[in-house]
C-alpha atoms as a PDB file:
ATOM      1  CA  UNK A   1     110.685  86.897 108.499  1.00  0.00           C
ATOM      2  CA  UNK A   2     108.668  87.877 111.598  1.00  0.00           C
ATOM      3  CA  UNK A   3     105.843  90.196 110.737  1.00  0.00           C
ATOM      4  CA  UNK A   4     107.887  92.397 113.835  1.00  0.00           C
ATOM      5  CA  UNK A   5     110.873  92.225 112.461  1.00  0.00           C
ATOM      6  CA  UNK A   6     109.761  93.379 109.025  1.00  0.00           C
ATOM      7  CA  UNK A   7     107.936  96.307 110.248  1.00  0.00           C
ATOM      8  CA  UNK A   8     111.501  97.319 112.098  1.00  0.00           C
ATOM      9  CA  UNK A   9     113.053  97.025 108.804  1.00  0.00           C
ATOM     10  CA  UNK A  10     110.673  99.145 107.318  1.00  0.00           C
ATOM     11  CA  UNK A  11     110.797 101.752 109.718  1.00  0.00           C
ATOM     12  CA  UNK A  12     114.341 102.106 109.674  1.00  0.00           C
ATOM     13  CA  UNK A  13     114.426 102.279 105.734  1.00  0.00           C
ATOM     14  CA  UNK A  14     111.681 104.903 105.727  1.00  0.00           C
ATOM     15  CA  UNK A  15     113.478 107.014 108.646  1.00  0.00           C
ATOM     16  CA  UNK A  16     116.949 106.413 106.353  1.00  0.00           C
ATOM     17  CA  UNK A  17     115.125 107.780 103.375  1.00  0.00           C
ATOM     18  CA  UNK A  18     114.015 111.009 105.058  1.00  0.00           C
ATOM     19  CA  UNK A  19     110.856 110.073 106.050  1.00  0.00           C
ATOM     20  CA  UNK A  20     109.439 110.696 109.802  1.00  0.00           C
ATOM     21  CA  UNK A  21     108.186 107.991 111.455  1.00  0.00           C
ATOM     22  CA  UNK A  22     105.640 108.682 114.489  1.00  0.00           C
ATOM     23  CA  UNK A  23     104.259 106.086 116.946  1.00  0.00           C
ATOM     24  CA  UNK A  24     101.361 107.506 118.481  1.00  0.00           C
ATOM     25  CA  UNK A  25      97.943 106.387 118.593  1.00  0.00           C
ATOM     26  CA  UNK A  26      95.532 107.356 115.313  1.00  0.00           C
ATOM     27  CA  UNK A  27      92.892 109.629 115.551  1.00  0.00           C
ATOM     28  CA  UNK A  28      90.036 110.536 113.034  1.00  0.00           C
ATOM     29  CA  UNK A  29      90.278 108.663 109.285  1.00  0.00           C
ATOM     30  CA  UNK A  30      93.510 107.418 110.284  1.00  0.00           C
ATOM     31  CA  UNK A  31      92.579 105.414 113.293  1.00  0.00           C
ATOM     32  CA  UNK A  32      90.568 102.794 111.644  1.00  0.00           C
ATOM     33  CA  UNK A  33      93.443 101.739 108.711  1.00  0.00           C
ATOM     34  CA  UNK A  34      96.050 101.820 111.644  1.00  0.00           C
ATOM     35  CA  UNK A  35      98.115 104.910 110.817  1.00  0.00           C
ATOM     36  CA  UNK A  36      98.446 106.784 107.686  1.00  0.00           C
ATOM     37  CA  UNK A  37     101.696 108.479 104.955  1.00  0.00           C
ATOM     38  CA  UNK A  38     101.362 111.553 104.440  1.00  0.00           C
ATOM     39  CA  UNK A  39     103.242 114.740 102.791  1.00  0.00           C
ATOM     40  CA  UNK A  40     103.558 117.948 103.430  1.00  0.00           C
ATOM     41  CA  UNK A  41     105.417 120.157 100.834  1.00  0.00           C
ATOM     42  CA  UNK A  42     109.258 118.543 101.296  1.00  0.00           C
ATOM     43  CA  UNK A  43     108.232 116.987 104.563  1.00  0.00           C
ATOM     44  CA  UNK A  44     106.950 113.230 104.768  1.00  0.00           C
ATOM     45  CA  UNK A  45     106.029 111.751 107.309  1.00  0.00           C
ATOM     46  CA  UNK A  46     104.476 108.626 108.631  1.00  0.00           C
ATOM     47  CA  UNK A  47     101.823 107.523 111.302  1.00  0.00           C
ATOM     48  CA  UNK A  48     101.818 104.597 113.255  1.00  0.00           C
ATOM     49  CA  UNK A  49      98.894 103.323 115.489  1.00  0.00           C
ATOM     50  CA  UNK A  50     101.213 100.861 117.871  1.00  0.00           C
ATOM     51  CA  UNK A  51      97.498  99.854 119.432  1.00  0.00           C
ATOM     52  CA  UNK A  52      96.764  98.593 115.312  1.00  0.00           C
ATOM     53  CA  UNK A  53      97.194  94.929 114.696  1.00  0.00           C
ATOM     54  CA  UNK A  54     101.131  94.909 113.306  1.00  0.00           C
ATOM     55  CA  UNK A  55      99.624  93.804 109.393  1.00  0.00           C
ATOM     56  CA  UNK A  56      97.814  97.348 109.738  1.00  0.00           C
ATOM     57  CA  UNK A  57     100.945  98.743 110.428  1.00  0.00           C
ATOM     58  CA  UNK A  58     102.963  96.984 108.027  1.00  0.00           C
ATOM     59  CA  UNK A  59     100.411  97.839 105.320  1.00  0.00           C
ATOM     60  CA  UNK A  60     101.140 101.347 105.201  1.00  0.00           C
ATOM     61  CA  UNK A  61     104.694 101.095 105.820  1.00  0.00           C
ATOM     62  CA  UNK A  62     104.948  99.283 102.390  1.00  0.00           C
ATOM     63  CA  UNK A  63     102.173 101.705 100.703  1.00  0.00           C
ATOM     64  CA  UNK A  64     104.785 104.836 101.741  1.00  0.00           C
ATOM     65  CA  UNK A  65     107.616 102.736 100.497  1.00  0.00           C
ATOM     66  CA  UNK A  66     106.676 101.093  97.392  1.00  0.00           C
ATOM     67  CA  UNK A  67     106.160 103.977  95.319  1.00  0.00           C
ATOM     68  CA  UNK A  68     108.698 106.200  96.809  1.00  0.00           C
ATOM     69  CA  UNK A  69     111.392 107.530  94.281  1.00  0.00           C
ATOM     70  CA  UNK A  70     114.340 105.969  96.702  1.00  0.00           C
ATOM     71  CA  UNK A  71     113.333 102.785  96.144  1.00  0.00           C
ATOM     72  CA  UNK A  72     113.748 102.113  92.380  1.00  0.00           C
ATOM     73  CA  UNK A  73     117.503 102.128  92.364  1.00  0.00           C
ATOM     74  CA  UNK A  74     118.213 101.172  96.457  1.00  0.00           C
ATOM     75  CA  UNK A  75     119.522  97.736  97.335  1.00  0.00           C
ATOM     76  CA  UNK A  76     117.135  96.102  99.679  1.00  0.00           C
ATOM     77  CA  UNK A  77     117.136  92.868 101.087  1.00  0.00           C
ATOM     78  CA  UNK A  78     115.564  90.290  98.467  1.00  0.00           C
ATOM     79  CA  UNK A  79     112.587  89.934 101.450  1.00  0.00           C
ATOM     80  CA  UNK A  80     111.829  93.222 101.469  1.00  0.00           C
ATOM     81  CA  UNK A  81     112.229  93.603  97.478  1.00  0.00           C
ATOM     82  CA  UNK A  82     109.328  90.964  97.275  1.00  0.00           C
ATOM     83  CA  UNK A  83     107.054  92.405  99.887  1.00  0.00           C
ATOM     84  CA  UNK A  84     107.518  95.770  98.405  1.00  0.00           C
ATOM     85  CA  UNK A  85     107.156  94.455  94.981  1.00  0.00           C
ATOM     86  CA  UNK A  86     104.583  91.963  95.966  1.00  0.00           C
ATOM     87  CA  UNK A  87     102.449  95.113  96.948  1.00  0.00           C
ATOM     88  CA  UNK A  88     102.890  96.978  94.263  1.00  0.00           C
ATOM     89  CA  UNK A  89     101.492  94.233  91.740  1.00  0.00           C
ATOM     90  CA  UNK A  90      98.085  93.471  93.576  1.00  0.00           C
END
């Protein structure tokens, strides 16, 4: 699967979990890993540098995903199962 395509898929699953995506260029600590997860009481949200090369961004797409309580008993495609998975094990 494109590395694109993935991060779309990502996105979407985050955003259909609740959590706020945001594509805006990084600033401070965040700017040099290519966006950052964070949460704030209830709220979660996630930053996206667009200018960051797309493995930046797809790096901390998975970190906000993989351990995310949503995603132990959700159905995901068997490619994103592995990357997530994958992640989680290195």
């Amino acid at each position: 699967m494109d590395d694109l395509i993935t991060l779309s898929k990502l996105i979407d699953l985050a955003e259909e979990i609740g959590i706020s995506v945001r594509r805006a260029p990084a600033m401070g600590d965040l700017s040099s890993r290519g966006g950052g997860y964070v949460r704030v009481g209830k709220r979660e949200m996630l930053f996206l540098d667009p200018a960051a090369p797309v493995s930046d961004q797809l790096t901390i797409a998975i970190e906000a995903l993989q351990h995310h309580p949503e995603m132990t008993d959700r159905f995901l495609p068997p490619q994103l199962r592995a990357l997530l998975d994958a992640s989680e094990e290195a």
